[in-house]
PDB file of N, CA and C in Angstrom:
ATOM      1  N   UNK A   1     210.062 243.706   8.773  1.00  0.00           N
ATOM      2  CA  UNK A   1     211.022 242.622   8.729  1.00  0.00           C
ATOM      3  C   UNK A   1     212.214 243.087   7.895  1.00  0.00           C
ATOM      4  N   UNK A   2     213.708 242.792   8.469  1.00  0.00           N
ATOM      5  CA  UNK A   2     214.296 243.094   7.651  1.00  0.00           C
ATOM      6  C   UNK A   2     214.632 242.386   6.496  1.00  0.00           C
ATOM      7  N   UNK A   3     216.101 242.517   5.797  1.00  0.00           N
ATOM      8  CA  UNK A   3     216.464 242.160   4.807  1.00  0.00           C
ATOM      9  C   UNK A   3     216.825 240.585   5.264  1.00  0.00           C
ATOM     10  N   UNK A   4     217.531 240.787   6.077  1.00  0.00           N
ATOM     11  CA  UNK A   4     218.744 239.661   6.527  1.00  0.00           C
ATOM     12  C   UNK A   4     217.522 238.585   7.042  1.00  0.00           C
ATOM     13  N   UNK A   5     216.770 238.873   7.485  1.00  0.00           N
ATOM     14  CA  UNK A   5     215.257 237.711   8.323  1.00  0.00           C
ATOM     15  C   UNK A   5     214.503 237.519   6.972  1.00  0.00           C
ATOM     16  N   UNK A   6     214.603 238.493   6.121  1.00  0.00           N
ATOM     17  CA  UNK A   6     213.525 238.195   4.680  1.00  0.00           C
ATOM     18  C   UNK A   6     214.125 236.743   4.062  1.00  0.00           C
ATOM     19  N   UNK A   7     215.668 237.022   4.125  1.00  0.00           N
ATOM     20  CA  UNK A   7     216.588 236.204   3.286  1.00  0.00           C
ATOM     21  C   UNK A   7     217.056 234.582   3.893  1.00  0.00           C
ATOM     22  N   UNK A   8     216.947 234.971   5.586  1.00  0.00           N
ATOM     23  CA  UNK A   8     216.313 233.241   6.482  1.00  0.00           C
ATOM     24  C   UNK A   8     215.675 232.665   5.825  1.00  0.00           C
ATOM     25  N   UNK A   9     214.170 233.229   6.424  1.00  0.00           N
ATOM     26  CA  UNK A   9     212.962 232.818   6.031  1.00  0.00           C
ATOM     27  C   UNK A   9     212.846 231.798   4.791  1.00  0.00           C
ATOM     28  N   UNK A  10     213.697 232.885   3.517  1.00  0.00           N
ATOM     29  CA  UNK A  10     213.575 232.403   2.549  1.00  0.00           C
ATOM     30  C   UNK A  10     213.960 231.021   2.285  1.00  0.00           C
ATOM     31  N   UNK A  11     215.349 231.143   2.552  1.00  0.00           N
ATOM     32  CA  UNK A  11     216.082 229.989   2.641  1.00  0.00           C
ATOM     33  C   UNK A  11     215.446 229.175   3.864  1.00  0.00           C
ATOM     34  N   UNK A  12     215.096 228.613   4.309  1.00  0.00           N
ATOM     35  CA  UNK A  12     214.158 227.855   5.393  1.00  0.00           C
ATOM     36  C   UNK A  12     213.186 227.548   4.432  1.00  0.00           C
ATOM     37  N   UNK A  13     212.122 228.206   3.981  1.00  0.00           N
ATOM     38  CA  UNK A  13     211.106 227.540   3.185  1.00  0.00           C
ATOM     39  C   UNK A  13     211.934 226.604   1.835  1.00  0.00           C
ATOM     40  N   UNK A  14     212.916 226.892   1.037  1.00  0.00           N
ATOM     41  CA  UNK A  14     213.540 225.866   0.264  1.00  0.00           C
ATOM     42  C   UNK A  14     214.008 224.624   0.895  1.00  0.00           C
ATOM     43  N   UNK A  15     214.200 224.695   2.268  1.00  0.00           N
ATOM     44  CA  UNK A  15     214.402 223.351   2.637  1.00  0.00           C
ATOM     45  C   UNK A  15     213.515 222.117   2.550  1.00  0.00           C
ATOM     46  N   UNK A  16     213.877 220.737   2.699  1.00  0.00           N
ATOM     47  CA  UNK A  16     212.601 219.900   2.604  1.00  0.00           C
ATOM     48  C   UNK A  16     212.207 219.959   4.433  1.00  0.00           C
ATOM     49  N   UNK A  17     210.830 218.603   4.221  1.00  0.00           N
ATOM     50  CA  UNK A  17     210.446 218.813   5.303  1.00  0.00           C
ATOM     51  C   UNK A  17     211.242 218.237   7.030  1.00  0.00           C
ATOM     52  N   UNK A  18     212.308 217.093   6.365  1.00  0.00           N
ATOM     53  CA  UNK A  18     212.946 216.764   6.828  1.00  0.00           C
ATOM     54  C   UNK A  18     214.183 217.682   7.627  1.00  0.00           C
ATOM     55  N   UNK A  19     215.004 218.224   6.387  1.00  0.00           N
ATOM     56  CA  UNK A  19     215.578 219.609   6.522  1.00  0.00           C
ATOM     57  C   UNK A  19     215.251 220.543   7.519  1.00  0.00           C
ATOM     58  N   UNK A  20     214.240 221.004   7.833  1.00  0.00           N
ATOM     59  CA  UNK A  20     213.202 222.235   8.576  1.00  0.00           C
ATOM     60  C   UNK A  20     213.111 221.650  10.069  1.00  0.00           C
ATOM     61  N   UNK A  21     212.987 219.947   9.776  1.00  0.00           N
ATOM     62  CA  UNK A  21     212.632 219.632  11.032  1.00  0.00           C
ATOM     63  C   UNK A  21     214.262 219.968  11.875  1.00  0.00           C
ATOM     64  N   UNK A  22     215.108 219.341  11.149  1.00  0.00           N
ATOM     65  CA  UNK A  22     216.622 219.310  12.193  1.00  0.00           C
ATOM     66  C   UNK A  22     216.920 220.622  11.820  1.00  0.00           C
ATOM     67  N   UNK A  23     216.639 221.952  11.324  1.00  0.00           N
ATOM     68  CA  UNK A  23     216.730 223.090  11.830  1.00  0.00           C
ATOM     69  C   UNK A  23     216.111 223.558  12.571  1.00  0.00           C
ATOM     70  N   UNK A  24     215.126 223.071  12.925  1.00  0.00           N
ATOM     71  CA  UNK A  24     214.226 223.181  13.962  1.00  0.00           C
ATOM     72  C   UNK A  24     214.609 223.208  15.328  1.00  0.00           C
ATOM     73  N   UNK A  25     215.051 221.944  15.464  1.00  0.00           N
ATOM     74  CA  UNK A  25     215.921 221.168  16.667  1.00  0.00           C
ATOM     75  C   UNK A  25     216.950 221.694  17.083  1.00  0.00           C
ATOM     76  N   UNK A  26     217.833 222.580  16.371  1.00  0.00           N
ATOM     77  CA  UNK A  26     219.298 223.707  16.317  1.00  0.00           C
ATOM     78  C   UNK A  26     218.705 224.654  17.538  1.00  0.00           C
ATOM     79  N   UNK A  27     217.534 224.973  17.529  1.00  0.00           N
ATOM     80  CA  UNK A  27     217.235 226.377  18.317  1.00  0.00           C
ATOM     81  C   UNK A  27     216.614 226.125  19.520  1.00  0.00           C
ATOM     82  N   UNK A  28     216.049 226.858  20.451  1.00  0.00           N
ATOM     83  CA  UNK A  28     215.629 226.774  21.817  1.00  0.00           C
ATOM     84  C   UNK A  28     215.230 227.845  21.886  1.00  0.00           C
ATOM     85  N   UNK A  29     213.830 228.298  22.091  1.00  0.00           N
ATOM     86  CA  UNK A  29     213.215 229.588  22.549  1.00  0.00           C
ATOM     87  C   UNK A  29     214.090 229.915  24.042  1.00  0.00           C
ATOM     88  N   UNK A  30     213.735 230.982  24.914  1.00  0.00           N
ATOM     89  CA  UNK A  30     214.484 230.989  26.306  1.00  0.00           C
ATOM     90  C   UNK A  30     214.199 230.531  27.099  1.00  0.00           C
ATOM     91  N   UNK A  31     212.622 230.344  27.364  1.00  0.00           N
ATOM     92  CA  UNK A  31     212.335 229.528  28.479  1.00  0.00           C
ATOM     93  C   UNK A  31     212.791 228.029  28.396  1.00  0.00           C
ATOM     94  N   UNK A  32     212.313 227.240  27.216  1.00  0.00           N
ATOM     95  CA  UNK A  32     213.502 226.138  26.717  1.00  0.00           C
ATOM     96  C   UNK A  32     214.091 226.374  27.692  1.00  0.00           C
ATOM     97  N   UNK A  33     215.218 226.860  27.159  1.00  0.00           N
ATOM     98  CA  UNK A  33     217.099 226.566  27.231  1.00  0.00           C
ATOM     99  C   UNK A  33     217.002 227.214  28.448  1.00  0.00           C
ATOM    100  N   UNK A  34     216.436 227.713  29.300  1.00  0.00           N
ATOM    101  CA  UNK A  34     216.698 228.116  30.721  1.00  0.00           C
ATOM    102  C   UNK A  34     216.582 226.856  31.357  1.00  0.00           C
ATOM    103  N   UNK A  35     215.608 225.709  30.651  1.00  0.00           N
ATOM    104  CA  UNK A  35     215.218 224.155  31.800  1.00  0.00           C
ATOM    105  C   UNK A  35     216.543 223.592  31.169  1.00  0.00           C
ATOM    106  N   UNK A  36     216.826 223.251  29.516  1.00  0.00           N
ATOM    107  CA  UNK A  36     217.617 222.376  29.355  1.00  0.00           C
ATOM    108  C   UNK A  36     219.205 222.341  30.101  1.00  0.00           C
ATOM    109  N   UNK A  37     219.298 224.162  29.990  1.00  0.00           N
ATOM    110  CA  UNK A  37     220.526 224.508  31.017  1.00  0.00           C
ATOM    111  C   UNK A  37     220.489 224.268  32.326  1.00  0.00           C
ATOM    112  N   UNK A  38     219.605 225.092  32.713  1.00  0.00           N
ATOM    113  CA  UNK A  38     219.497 225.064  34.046  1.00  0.00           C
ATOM    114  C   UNK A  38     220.416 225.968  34.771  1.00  0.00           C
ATOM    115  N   UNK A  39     219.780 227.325  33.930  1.00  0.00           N
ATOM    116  CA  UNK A  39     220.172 228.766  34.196  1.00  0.00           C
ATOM    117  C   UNK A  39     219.214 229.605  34.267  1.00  0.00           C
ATOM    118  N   UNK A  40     219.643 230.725  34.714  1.00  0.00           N
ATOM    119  CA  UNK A  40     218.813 231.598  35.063  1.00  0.00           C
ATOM    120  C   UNK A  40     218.430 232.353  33.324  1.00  0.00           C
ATOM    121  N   UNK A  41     217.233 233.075  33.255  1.00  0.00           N
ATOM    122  CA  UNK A  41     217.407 233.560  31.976  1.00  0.00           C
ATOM    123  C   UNK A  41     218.485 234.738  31.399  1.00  0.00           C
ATOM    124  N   UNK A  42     218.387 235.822  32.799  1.00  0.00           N
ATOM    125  CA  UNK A  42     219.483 236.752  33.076  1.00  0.00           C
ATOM    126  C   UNK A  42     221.076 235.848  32.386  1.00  0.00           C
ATOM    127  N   UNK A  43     221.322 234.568  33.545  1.00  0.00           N
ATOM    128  CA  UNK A  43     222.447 234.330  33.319  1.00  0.00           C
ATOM    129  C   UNK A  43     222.618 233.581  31.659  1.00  0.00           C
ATOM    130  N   UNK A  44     221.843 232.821  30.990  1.00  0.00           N
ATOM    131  CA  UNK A  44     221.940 232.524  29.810  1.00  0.00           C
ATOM    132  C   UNK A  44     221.700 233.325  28.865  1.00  0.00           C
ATOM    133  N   UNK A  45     221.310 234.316  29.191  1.00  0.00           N
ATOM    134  CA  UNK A  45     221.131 235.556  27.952  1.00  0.00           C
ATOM    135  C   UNK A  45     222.798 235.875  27.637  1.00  0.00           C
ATOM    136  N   UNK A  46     223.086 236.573  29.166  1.00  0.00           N
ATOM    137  CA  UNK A  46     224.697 236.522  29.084  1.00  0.00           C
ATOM    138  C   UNK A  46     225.239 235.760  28.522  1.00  0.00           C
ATOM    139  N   UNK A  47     225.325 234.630  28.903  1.00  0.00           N
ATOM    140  CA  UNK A  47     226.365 233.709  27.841  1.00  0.00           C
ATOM    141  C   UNK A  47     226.165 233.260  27.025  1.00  0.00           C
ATOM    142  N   UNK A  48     225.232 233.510  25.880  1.00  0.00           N
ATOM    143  CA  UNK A  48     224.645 232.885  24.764  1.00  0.00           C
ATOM    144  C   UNK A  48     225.148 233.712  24.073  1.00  0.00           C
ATOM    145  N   UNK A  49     224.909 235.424  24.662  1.00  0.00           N
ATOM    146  CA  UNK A  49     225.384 236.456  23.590  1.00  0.00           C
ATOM    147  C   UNK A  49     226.755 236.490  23.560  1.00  0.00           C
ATOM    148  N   UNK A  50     227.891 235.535  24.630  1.00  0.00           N
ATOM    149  CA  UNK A  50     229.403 235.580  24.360  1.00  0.00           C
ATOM    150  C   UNK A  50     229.418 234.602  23.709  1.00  0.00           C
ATOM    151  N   UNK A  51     228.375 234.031  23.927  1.00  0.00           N
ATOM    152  CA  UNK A  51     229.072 232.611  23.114  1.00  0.00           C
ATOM    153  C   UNK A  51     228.687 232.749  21.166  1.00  0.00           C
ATOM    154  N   UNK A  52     227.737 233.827  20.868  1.00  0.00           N
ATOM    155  CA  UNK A  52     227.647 234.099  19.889  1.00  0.00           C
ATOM    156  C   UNK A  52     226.357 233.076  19.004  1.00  0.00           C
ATOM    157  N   UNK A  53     225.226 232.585  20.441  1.00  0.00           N
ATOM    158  CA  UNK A  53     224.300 231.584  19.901  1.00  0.00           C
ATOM    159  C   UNK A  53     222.846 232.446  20.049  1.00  0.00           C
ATOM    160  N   UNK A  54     222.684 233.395  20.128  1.00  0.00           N
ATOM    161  CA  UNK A  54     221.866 234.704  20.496  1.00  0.00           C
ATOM    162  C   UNK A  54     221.194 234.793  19.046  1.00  0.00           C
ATOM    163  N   UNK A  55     219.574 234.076  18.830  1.00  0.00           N
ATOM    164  CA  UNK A  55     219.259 235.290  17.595  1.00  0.00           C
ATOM    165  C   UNK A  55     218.232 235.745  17.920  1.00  0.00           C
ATOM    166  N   UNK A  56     217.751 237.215  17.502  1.00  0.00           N
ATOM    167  CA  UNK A  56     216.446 238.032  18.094  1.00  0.00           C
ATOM    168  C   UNK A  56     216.083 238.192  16.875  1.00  0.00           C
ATOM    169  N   UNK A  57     214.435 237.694  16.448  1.00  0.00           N
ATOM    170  CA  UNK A  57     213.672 238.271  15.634  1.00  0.00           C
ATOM    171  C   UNK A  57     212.115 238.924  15.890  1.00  0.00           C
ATOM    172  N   UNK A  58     212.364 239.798  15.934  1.00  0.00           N
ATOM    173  CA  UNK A  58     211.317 240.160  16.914  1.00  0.00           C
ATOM    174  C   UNK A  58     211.663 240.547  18.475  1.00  0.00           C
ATOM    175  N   UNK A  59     210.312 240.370  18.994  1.00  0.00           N
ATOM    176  CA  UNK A  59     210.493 240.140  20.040  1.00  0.00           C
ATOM    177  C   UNK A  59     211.144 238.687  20.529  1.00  0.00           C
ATOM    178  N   UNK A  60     211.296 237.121  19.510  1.00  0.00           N
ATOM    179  CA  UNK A  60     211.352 236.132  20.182  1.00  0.00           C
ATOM    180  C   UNK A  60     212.931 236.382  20.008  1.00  0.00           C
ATOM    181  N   UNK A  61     213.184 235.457  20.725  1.00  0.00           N
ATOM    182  CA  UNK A  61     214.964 235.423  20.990  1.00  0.00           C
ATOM    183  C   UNK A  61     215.296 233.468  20.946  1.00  0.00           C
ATOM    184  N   UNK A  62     215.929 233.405  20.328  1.00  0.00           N
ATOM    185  CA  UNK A  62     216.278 231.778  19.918  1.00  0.00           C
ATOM    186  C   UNK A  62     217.741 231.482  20.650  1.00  0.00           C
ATOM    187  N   UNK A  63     218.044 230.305  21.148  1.00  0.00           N
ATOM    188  CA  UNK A  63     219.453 230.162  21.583  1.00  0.00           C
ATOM    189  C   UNK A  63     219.324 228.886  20.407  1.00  0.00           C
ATOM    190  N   UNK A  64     220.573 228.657  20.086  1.00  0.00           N
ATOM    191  CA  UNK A  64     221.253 227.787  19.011  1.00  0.00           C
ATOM    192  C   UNK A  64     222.278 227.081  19.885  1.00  0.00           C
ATOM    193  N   UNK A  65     221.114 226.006  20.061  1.00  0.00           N
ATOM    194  CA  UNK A  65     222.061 224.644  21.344  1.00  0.00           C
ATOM    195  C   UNK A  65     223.564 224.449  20.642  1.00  0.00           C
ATOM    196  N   UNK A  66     223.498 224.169  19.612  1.00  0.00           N
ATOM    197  CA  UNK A  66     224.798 223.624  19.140  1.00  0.00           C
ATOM    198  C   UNK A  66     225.967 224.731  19.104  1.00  0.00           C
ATOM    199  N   UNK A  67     225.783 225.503  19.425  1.00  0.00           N
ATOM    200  CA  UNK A  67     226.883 226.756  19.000  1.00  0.00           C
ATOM    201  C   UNK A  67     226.755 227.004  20.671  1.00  0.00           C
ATOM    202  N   UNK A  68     225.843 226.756  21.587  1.00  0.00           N
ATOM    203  CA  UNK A  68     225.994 227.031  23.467  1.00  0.00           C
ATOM    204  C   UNK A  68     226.828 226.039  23.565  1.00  0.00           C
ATOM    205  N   UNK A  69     226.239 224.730  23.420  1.00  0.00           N
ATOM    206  CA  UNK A  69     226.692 223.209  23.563  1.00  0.00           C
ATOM    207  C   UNK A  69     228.960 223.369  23.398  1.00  0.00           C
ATOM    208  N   UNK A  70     228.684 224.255  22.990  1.00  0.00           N
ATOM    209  CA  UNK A  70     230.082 223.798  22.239  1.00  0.00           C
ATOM    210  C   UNK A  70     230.567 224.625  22.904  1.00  0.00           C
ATOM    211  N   UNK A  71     229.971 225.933  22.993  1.00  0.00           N
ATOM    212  CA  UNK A  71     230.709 227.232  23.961  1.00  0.00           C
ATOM    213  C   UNK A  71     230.908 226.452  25.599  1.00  0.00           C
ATOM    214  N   UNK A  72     229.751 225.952  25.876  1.00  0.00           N
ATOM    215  CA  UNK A  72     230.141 225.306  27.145  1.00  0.00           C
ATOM    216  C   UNK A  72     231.238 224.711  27.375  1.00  0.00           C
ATOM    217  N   UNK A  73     231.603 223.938  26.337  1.00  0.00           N
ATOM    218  CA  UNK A  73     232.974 222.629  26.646  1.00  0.00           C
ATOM    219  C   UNK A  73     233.724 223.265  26.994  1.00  0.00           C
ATOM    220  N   UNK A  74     233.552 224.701  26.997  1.00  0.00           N
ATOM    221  CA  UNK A  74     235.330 225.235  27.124  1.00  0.00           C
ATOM    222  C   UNK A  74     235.362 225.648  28.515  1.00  0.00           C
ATOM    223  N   UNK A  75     234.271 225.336  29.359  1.00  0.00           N
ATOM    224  CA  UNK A  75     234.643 225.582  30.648  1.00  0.00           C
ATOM    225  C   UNK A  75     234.867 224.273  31.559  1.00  0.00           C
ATOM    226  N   UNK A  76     234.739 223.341  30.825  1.00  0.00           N
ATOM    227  CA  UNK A  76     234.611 221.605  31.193  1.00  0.00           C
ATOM    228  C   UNK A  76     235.996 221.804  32.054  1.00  0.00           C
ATOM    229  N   UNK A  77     235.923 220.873  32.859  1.00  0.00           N
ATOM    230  CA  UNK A  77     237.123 220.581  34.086  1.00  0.00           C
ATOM    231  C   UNK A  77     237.042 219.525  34.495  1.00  0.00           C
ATOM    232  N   UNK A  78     238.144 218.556  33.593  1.00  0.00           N
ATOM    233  CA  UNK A  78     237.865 216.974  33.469  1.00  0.00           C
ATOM    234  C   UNK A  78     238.735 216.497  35.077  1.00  0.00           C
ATOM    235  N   UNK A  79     237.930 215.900  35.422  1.00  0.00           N
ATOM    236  CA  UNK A  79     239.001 215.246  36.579  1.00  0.00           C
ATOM    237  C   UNK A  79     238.983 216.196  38.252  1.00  0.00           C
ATOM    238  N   UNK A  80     237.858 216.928  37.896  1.00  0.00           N
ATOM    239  CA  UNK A  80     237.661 217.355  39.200  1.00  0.00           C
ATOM    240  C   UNK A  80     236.341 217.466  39.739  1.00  0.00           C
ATOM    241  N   UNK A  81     236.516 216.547  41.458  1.00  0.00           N
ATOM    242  CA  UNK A  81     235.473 216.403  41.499  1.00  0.00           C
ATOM    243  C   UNK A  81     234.919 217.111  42.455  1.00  0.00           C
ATOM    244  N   UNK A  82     233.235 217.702  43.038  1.00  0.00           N
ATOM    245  CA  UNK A  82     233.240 218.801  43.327  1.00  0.00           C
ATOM    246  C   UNK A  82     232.686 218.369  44.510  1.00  0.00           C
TER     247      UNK A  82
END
């Protein structure tokens, strides 16, 4: 484990239990966020890692809805209908 995951971790266990839970809720394993999207994993790997919501520890890989969530808006196209 590295330094930078030693120093998460850490900080995660000082949180309360409340705390832990709504950091909890921030992340999405991939299979997750492949249903909540409703993308391919290929294609959300891609855009998670532009969008900069990509974390790998390990082998698991986490998407961080709120940092996708937000990357998404910017492709929003209000007023057209398809």
């Amino acid at each position: 484990m590295n330094e930078a995951t030693k120093k998460t971790l850490s900080q995660f266990k000082e949180l309360t239990d409340s705390e832990q839970h709504d950091a909890r809720q921030k992340f999405a394993r991939m299979r997750e966020a492949t249903q909540i999207y409703h993308m391919s994993r290929t294609k959300l790997a891609e855009e998670a890692l532009k969008a900069g919501a990509m974390y790998k520890i390990g082998s698991t890989v986490l998407i961080n809805v709120q940092i996708f969530n937000q990357y998404l808006e910017g492709f929003r196209t209000p007023g057209v209908m398809v």
